[in-house]
C-alpha atoms as a PDB file:
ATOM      1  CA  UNK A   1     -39.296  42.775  79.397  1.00  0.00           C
ATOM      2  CA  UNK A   2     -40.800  40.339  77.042  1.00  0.00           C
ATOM      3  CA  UNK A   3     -38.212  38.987  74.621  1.00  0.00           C
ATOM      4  CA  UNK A   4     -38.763  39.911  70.941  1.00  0.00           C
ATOM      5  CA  UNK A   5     -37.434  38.124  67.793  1.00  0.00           C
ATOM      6  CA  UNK A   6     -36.443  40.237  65.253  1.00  0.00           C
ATOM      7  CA  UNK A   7     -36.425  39.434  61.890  1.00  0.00           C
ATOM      8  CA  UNK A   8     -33.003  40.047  59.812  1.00  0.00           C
ATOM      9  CA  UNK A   9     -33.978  43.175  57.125  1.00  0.00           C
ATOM     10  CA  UNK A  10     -35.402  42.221  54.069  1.00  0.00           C
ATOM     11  CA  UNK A  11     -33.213  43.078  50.746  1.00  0.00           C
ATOM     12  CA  UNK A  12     -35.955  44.554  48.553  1.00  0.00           C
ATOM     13  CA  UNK A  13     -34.800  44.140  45.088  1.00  0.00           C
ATOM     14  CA  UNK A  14     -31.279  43.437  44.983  1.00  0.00           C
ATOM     15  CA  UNK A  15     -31.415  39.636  45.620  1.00  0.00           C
ATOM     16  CA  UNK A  16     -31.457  38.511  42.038  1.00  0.00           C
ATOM     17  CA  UNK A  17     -29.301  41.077  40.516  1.00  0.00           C
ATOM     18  CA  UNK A  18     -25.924  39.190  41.170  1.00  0.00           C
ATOM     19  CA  UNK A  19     -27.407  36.277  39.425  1.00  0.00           C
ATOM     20  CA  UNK A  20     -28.205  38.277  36.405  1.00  0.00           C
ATOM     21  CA  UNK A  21     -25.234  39.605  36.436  1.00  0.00           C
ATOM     22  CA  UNK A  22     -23.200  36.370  37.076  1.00  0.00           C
ATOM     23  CA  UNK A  23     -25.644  35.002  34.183  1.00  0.00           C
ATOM     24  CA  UNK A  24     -24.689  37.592  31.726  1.00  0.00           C
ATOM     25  CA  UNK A  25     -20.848  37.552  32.300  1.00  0.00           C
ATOM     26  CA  UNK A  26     -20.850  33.530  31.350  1.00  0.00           C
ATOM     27  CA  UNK A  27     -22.853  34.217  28.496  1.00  0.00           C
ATOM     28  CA  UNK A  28     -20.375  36.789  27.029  1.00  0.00           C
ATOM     29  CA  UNK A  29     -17.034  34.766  27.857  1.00  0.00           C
ATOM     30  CA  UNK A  30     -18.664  31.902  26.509  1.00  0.00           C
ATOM     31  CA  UNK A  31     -19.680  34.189  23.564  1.00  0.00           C
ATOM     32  CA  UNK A  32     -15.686  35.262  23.818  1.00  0.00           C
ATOM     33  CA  UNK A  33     -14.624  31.603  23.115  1.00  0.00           C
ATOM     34  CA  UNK A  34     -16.851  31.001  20.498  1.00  0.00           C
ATOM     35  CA  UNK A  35     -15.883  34.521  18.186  1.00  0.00           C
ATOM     36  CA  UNK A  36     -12.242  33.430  18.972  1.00  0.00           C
ATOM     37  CA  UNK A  37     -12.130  29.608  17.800  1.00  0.00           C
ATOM     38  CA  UNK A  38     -14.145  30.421  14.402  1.00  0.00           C
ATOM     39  CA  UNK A  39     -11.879  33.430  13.235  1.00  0.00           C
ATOM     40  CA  UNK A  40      -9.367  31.014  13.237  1.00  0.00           C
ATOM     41  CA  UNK A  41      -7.728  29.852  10.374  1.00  0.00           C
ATOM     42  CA  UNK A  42      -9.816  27.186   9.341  1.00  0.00           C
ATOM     43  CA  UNK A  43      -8.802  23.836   9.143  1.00  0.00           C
ATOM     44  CA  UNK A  44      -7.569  22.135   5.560  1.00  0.00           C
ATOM     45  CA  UNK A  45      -9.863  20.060   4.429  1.00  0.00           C
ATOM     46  CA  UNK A  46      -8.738  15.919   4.470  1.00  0.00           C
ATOM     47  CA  UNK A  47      -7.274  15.151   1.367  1.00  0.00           C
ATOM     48  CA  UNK A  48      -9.871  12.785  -0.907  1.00  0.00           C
ATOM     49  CA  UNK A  49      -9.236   9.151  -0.565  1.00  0.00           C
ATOM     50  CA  UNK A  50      -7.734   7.093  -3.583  1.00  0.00           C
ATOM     51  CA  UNK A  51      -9.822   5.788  -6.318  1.00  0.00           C
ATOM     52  CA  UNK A  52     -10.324   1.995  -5.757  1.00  0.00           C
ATOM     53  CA  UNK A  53      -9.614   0.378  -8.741  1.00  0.00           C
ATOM     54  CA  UNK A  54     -10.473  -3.613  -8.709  1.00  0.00           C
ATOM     55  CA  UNK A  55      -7.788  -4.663  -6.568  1.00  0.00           C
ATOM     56  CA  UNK A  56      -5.073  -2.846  -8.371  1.00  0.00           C
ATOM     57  CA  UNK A  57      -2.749  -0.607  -6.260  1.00  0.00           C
ATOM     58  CA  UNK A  58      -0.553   1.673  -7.715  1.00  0.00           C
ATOM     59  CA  UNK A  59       2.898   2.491  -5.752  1.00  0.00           C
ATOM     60  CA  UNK A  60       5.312   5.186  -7.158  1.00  0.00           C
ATOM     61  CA  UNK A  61       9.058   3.631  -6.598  1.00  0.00           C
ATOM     62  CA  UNK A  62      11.999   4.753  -8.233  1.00  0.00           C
ATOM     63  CA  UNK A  63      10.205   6.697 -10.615  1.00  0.00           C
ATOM     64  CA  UNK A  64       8.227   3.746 -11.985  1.00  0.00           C
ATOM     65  CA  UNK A  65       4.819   2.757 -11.791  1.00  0.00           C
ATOM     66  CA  UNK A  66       4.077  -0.394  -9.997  1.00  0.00           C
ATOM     67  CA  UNK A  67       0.672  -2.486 -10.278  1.00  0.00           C
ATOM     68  CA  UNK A  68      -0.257  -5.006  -8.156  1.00  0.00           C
ATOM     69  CA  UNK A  69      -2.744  -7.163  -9.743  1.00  0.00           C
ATOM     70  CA  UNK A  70      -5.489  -8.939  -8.607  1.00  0.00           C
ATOM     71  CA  UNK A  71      -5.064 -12.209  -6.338  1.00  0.00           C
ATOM     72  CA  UNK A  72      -4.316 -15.101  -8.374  1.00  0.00           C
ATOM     73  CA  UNK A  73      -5.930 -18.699  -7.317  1.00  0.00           C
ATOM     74  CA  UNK A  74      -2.745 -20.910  -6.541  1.00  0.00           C
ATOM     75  CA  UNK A  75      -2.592 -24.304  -8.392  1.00  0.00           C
ATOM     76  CA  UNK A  76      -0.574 -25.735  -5.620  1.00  0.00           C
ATOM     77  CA  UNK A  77       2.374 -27.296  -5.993  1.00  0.00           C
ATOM     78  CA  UNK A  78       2.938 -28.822  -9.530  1.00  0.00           C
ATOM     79  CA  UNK A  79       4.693 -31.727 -10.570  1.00  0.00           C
ATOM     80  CA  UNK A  80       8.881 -31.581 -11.318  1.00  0.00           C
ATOM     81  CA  UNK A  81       9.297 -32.012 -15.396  1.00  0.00           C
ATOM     82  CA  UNK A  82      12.884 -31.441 -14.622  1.00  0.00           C
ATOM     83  CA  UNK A  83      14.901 -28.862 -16.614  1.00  0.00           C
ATOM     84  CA  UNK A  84      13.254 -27.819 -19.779  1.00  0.00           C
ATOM     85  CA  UNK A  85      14.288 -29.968 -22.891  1.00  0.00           C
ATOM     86  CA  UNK A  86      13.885 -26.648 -25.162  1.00  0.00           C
ATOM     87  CA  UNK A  87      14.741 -22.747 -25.708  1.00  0.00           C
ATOM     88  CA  UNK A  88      11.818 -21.845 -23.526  1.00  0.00           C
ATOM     89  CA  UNK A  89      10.708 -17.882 -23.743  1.00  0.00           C
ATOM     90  CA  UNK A  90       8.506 -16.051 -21.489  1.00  0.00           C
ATOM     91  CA  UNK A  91       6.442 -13.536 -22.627  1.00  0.00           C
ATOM     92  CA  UNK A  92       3.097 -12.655 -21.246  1.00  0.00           C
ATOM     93  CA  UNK A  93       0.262 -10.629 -23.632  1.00  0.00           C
ATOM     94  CA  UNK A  94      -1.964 -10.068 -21.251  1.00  0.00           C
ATOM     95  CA  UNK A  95      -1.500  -6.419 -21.766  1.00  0.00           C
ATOM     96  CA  UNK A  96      -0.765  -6.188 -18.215  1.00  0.00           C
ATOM     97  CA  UNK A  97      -0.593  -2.671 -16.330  1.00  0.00           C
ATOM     98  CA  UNK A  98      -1.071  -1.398 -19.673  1.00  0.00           C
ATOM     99  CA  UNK A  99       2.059  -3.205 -20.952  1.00  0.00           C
ATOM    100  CA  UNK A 100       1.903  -2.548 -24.718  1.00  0.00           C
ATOM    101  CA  UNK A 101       5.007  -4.756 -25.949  1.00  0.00           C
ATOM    102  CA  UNK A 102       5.360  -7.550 -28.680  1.00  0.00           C
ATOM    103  CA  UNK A 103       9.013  -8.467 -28.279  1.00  0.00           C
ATOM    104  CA  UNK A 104      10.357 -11.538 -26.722  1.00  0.00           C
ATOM    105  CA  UNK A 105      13.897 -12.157 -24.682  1.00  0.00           C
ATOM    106  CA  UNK A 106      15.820 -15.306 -25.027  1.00  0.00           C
ATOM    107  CA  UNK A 107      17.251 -15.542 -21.485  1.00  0.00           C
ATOM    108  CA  UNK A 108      14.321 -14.959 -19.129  1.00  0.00           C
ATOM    109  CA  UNK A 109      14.534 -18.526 -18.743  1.00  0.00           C
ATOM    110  CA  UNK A 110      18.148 -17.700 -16.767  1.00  0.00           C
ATOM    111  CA  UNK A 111      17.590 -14.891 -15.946  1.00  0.00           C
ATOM    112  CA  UNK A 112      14.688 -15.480 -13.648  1.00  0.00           C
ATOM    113  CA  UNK A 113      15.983 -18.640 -12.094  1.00  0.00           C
ATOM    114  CA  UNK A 114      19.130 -16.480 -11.173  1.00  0.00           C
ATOM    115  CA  UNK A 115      16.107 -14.267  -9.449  1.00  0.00           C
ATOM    116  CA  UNK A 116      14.545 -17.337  -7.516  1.00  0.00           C
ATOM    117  CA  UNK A 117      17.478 -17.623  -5.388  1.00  0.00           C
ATOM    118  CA  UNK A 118      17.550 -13.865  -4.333  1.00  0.00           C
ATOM    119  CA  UNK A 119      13.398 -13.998  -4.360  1.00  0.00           C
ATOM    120  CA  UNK A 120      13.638 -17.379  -1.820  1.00  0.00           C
ATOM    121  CA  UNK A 121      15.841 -15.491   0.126  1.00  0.00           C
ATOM    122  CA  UNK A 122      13.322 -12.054   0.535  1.00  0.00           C
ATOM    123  CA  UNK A 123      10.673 -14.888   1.474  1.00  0.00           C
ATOM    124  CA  UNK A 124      13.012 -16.343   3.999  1.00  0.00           C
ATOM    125  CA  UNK A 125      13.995 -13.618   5.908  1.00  0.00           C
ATOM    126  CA  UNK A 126       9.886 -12.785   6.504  1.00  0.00           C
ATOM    127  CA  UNK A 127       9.398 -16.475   7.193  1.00  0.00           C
ATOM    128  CA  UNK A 128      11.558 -15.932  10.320  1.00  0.00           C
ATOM    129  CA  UNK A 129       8.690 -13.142  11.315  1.00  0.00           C
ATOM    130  CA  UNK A 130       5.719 -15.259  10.304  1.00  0.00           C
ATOM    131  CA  UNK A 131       6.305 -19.108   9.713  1.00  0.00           C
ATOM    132  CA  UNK A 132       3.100 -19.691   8.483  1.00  0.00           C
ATOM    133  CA  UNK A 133       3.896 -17.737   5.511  1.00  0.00           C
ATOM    134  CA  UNK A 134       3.245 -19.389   2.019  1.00  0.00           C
ATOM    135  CA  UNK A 135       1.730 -18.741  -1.214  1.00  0.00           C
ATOM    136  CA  UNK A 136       2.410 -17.626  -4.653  1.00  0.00           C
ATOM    137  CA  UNK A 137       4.153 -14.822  -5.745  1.00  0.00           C
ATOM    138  CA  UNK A 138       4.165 -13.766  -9.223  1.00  0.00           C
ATOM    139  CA  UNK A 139       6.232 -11.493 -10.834  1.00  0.00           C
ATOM    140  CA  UNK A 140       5.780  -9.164 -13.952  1.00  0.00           C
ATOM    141  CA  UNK A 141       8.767  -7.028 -15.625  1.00  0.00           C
ATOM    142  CA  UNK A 142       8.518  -4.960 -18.480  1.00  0.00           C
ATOM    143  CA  UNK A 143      11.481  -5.105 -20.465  1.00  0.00           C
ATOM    144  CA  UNK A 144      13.159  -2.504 -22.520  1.00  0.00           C
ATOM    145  CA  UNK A 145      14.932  -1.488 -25.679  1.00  0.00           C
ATOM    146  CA  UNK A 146      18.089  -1.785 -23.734  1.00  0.00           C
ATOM    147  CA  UNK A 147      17.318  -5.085 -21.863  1.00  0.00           C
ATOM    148  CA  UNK A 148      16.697  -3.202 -18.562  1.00  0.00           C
ATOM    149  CA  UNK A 149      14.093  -3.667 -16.493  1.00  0.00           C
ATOM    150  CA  UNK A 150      11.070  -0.645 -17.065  1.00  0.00           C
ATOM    151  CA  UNK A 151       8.623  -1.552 -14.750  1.00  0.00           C
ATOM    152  CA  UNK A 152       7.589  -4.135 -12.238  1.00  0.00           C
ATOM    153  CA  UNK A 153       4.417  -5.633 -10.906  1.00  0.00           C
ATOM    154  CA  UNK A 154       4.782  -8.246  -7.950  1.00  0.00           C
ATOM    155  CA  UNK A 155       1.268  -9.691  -6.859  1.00  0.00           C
ATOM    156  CA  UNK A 156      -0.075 -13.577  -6.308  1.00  0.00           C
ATOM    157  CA  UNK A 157      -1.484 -15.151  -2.760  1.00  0.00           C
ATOM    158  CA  UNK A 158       1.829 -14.613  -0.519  1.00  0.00           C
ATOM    159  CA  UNK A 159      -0.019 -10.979   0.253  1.00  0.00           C
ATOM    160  CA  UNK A 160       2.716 -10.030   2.358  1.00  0.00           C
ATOM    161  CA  UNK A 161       4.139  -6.508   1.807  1.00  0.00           C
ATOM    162  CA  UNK A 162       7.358  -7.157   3.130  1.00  0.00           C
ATOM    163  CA  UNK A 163       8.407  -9.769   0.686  1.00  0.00           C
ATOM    164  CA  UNK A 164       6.752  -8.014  -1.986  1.00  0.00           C
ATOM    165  CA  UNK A 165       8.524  -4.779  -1.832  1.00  0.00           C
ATOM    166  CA  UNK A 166      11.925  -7.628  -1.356  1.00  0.00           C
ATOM    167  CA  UNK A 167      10.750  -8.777  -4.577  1.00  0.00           C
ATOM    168  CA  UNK A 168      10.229  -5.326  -6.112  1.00  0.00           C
ATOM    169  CA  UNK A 169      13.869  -4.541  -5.688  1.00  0.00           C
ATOM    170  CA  UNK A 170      15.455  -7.590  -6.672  1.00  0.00           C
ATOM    171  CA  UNK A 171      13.384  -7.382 -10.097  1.00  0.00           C
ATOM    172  CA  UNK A 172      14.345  -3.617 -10.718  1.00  0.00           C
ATOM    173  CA  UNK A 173      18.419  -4.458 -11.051  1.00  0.00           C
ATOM    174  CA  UNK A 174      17.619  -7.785 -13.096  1.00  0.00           C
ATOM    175  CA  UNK A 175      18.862  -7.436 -16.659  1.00  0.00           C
ATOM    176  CA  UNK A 176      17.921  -9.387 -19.739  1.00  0.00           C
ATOM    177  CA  UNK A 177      19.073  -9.547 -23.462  1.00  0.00           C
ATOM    178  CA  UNK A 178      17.807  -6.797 -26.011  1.00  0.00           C
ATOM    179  CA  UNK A 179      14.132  -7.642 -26.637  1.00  0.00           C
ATOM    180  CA  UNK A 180      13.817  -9.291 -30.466  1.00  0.00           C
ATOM    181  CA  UNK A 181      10.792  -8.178 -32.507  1.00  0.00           C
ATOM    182  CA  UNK A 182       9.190  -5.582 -30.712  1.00  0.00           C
ATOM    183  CA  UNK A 183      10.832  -2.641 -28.557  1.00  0.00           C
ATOM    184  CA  UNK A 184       9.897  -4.023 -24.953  1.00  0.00           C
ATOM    185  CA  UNK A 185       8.799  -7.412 -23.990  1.00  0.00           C
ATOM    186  CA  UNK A 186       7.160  -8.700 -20.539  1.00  0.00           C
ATOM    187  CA  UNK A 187       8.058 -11.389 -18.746  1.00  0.00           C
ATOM    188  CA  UNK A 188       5.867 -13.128 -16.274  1.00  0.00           C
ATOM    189  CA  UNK A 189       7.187 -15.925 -13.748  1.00  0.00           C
ATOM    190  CA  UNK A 190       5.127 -17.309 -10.786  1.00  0.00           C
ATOM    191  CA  UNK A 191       7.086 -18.162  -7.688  1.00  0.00           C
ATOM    192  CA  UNK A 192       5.766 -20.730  -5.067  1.00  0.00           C
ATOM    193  CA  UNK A 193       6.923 -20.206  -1.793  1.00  0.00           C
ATOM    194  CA  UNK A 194       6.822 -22.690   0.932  1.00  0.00           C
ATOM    195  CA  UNK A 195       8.826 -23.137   3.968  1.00  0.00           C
ATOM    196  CA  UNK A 196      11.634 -26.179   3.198  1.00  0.00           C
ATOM    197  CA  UNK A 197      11.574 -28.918   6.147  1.00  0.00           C
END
């Protein structure tokens, strides 16, 4: 008997169902996915970014509105004229933050070198984080009716946060003498700030 080979059957017509099939049933799940994920709730929208406004930021802090003005160039470190020989009064008119006041205080001289000793002290405790920290730091207080302190703008080259938000809160409790010809007055006192050898 002569050996035959015999061919397996051939599948007429059923080969390429499955695949349809198989096809179809990713199509719809991935179909699935897609109707489920955009019925969603959508997403808030990101809130709009803050204005930019020259180099002025604007910090909300005990209810007061705090400016930080633009870098100031430091002069370096002056020369010592000793204690003043006169009544000296600060008062700055640069209308700062908006700073509408014509009135002048007769103790800012006292009461802001009380302040140095508390502001060295904010600078001192960041110098132990960073002791290459120096630079300027100039302070701003609006002073008013009462003598208390309205509102407070810290800026200069220090640009460290740290130390200015220090600085913030040791301005906020200072107190001066009832402004004299006008019903606020500002007072405006640079603060250099080096490490001491």
């Amino acid at each position: 008997m002569a050996s035959e080979s015999q061919a397996p059957p051939k599948d007429e017509g059923g080969g390429n169902a499955k695949y349809i099939v198989l096809a179809l049933l990713l199509f719809g799940g991935a179909a699935g996915v897609w109707f489920a994920m955009s019925t969603g709730t959508p997403a808030a929208p990101p809130p709009p970014p803050p204005p930019v406004d020259a180099g002025v930021h604007r910090v909300a802090d005990n209810n007061l509105d705090i400016e930080i003005p633009p870098e100031l160039p430091d002069l370096g470190p002056g020369e010592d004229l000793g204690p003043p020989t006169k009544r000296i009064v600060y008062r700055y008119v640069g209308g700062g933050g908006g700073w509408d006041c014509s009135g002048e205080v007769s103790d800012a001289h006292a009461v802001m070198a009380e302040a140095q000793r508390q502001i060295r002290n904010c600078y001192e405790r960041q110098l132990k984080s960073n002791n290459t920290l120096q630079g300027t730091v100039v302070l701003s207080v609006k002073v008013g009716g009462s003598g208390a302190v309205q509102a407070v703008q810290v800026g200069g080259t220090l640009r460290d946060n740290e130390v200015f938000s220090c600085v913030r809160n040791v301005a906020q409790a200072l107190h001066f003498a009832v402004p004299a010809g006008g019903t606020c007055a500002v007072v405006q006192q640079p603060f250099n700030l080096t490490p001491q050898n």
